[in-house]
N, C-alpha and C. Protein backbone atom coordinates (compact mmCIF):
# COMPACT_ATOMS: atom_id res chain seq x y z
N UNK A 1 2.36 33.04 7.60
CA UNK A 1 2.29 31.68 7.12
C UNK A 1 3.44 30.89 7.74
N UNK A 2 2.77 29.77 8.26
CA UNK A 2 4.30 28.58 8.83
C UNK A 2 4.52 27.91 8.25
N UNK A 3 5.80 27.61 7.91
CA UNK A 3 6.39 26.31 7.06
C UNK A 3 6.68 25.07 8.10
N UNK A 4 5.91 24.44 7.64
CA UNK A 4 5.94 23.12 8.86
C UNK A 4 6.48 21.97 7.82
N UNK A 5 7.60 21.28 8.32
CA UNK A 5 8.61 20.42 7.67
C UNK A 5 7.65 19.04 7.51
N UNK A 6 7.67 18.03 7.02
CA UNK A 6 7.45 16.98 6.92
C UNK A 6 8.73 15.82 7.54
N UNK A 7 7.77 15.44 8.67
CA UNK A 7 9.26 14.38 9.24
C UNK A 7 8.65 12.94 8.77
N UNK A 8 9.43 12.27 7.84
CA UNK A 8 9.09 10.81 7.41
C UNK A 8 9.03 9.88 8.29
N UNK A 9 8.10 9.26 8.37
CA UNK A 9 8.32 8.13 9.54
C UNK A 9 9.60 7.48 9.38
N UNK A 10 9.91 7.00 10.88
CA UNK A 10 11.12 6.25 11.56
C UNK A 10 10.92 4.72 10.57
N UNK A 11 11.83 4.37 10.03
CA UNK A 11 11.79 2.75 9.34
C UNK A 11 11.60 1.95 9.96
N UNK A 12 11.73 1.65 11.04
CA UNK A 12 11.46 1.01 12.13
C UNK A 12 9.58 0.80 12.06
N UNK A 13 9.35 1.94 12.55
CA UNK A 13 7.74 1.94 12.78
C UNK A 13 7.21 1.98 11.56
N UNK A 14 7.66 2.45 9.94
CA UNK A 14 7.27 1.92 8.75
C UNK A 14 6.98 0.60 8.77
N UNK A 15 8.43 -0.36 8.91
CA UNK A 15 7.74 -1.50 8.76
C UNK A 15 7.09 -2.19 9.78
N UNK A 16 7.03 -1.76 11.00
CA UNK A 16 6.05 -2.51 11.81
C UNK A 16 4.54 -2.27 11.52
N UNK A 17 4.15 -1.25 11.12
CA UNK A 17 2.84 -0.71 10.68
C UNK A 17 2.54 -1.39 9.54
N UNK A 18 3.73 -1.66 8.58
CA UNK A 18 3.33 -2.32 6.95
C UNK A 18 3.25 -3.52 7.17
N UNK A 19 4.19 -4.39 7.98
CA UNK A 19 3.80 -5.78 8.51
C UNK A 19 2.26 -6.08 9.11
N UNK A 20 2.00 -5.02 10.16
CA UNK A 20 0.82 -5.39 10.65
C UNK A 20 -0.58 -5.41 9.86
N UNK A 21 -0.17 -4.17 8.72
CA UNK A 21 -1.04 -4.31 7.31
C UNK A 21 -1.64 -5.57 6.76
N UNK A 22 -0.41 -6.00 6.25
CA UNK A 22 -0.06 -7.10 5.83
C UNK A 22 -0.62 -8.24 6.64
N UNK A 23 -0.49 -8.81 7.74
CA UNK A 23 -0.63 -9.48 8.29
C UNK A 23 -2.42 -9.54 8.70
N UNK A 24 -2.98 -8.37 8.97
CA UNK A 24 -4.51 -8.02 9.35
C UNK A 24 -5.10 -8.35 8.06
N UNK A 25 -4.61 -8.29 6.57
CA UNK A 25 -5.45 -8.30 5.66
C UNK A 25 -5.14 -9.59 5.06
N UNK A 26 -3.80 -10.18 4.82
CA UNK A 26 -3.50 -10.89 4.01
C UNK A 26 -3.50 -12.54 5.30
N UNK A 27 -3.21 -12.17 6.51
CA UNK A 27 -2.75 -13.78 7.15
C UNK A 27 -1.13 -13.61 7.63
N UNK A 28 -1.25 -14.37 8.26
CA UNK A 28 0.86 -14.22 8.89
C UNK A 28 1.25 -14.77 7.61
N UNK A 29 0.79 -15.99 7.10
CA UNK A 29 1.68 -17.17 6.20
C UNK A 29 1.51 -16.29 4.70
N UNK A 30 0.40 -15.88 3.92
CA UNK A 30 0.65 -14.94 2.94
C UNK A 30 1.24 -14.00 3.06
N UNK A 31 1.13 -12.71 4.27
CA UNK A 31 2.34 -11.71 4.37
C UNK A 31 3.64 -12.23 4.10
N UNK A 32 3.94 -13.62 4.80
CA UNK A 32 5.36 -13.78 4.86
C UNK A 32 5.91 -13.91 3.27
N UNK A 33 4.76 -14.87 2.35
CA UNK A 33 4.84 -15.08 0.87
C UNK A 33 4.78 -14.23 0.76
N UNK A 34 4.37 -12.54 0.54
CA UNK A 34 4.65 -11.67 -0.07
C UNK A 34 5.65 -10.89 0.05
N UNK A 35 6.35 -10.95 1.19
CA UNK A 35 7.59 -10.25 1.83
C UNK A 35 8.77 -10.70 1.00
N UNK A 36 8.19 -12.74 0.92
CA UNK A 36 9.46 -13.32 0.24
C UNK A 36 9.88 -12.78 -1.28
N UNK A 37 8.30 -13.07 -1.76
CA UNK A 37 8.60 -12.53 -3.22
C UNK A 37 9.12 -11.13 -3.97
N UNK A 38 8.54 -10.22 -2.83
CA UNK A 38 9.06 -9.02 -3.13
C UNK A 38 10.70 -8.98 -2.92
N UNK A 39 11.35 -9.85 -2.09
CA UNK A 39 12.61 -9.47 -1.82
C UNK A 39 13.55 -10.31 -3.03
N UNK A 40 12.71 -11.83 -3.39
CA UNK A 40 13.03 -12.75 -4.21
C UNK A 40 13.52 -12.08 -6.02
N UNK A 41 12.73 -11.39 -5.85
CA UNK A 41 12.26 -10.58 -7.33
C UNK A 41 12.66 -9.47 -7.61
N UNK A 42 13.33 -8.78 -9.22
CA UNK A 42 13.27 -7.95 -8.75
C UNK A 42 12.63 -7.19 -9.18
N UNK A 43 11.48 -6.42 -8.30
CA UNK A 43 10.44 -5.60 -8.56
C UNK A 43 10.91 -3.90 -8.50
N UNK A 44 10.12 -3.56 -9.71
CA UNK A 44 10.39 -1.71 -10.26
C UNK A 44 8.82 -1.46 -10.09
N UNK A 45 8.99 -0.82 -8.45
CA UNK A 45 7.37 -0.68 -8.00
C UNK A 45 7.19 0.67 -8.93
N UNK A 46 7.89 1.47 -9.75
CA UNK A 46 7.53 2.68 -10.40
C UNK A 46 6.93 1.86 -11.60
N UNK A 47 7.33 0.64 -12.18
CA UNK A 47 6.70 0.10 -13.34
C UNK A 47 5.52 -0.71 -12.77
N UNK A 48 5.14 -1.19 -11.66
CA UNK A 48 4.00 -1.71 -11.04
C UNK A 48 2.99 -0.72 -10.70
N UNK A 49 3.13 0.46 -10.48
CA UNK A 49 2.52 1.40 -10.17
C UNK A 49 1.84 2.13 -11.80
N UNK A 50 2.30 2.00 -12.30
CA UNK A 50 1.79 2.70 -13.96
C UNK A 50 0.75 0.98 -14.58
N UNK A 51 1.92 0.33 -14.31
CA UNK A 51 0.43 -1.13 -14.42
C UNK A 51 -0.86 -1.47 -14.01
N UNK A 52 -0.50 -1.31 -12.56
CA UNK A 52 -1.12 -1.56 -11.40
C UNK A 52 -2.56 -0.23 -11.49
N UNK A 53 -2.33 0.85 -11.66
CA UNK A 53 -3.33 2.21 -11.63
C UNK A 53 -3.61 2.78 -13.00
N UNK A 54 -4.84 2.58 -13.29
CA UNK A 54 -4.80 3.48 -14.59
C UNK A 54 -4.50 4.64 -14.66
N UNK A 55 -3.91 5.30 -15.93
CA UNK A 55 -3.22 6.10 -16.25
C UNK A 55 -3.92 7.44 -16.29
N UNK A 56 -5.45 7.57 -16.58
CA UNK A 56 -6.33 8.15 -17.02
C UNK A 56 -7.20 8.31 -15.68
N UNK A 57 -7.04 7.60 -14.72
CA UNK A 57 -8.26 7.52 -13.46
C UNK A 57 -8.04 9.02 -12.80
N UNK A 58 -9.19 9.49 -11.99
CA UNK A 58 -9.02 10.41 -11.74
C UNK A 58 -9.12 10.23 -9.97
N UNK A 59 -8.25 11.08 -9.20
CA UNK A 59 -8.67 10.87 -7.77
C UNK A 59 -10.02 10.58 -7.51
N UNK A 60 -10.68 11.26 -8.06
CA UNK A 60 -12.11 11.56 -7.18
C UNK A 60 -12.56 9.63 -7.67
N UNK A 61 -12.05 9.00 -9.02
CA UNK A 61 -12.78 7.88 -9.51
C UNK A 61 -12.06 6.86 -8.31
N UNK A 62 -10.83 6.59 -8.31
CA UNK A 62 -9.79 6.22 -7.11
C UNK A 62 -10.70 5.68 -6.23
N UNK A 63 -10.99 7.47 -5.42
CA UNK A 63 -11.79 7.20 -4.27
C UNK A 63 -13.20 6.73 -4.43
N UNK A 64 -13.64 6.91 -5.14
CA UNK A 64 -15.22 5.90 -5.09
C UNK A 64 -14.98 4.26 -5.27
N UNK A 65 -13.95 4.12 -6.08
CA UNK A 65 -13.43 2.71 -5.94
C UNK A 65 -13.36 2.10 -4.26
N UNK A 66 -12.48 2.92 -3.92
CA UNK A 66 -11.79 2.56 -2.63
C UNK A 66 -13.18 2.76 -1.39
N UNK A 67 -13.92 3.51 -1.67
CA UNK A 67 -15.18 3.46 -0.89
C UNK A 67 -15.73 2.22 -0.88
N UNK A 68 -16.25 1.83 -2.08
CA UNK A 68 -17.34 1.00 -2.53
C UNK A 68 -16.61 -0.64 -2.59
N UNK A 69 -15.16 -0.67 -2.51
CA UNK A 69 -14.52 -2.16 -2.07
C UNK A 69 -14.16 -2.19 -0.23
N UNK A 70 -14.20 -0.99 0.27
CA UNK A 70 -14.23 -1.02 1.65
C UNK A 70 -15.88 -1.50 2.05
N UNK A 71 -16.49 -1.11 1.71
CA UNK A 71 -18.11 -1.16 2.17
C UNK A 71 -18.41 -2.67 1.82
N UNK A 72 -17.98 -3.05 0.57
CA UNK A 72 -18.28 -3.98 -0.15
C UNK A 72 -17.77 -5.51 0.93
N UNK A 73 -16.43 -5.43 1.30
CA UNK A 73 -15.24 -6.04 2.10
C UNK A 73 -15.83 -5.86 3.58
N UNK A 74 -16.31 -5.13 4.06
CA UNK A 74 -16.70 -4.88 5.45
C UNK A 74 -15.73 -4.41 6.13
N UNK A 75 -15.06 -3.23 5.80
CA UNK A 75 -13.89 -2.24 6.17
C UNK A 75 -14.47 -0.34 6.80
């Protein structure tokens, strides 16, 4: 058996990839409003994340969500 390490992406290419996210889905001028607010604010993404996802959902429900708003969206 190999133990193969996990190397975290470079921050650099994090946020160029999360910008371009951002930017492909949301617009340059909303990314930038969301960049602002997140930095404006101060946000406890561990308390957005328990808000944000039900508590009770199960992966498998997750992913049929995430299917059926990609299909839905034209993704």
């Amino acid at each position: 058996m190999t133990n193969t390490a996990y190397a975290p992406t470079a921050t650099a290419e994090l946020m160029s990839r999360g910008m371009e996210c951002l930017v492909k889905n949301m617009g340059i001028v909303d990314a930038e409003y969301f960049i602002a607010a997140i930095q404006r604010e101060r946000f406890d993404y561990t308390k957005w994340h328990q808000e944000y996802f039900a508590q009770d959902e199960t992966v498998e429900s997750f992913l049929q969500k995430a299917v059926a708003y990609a299909k839905n969206n034209g993704k």
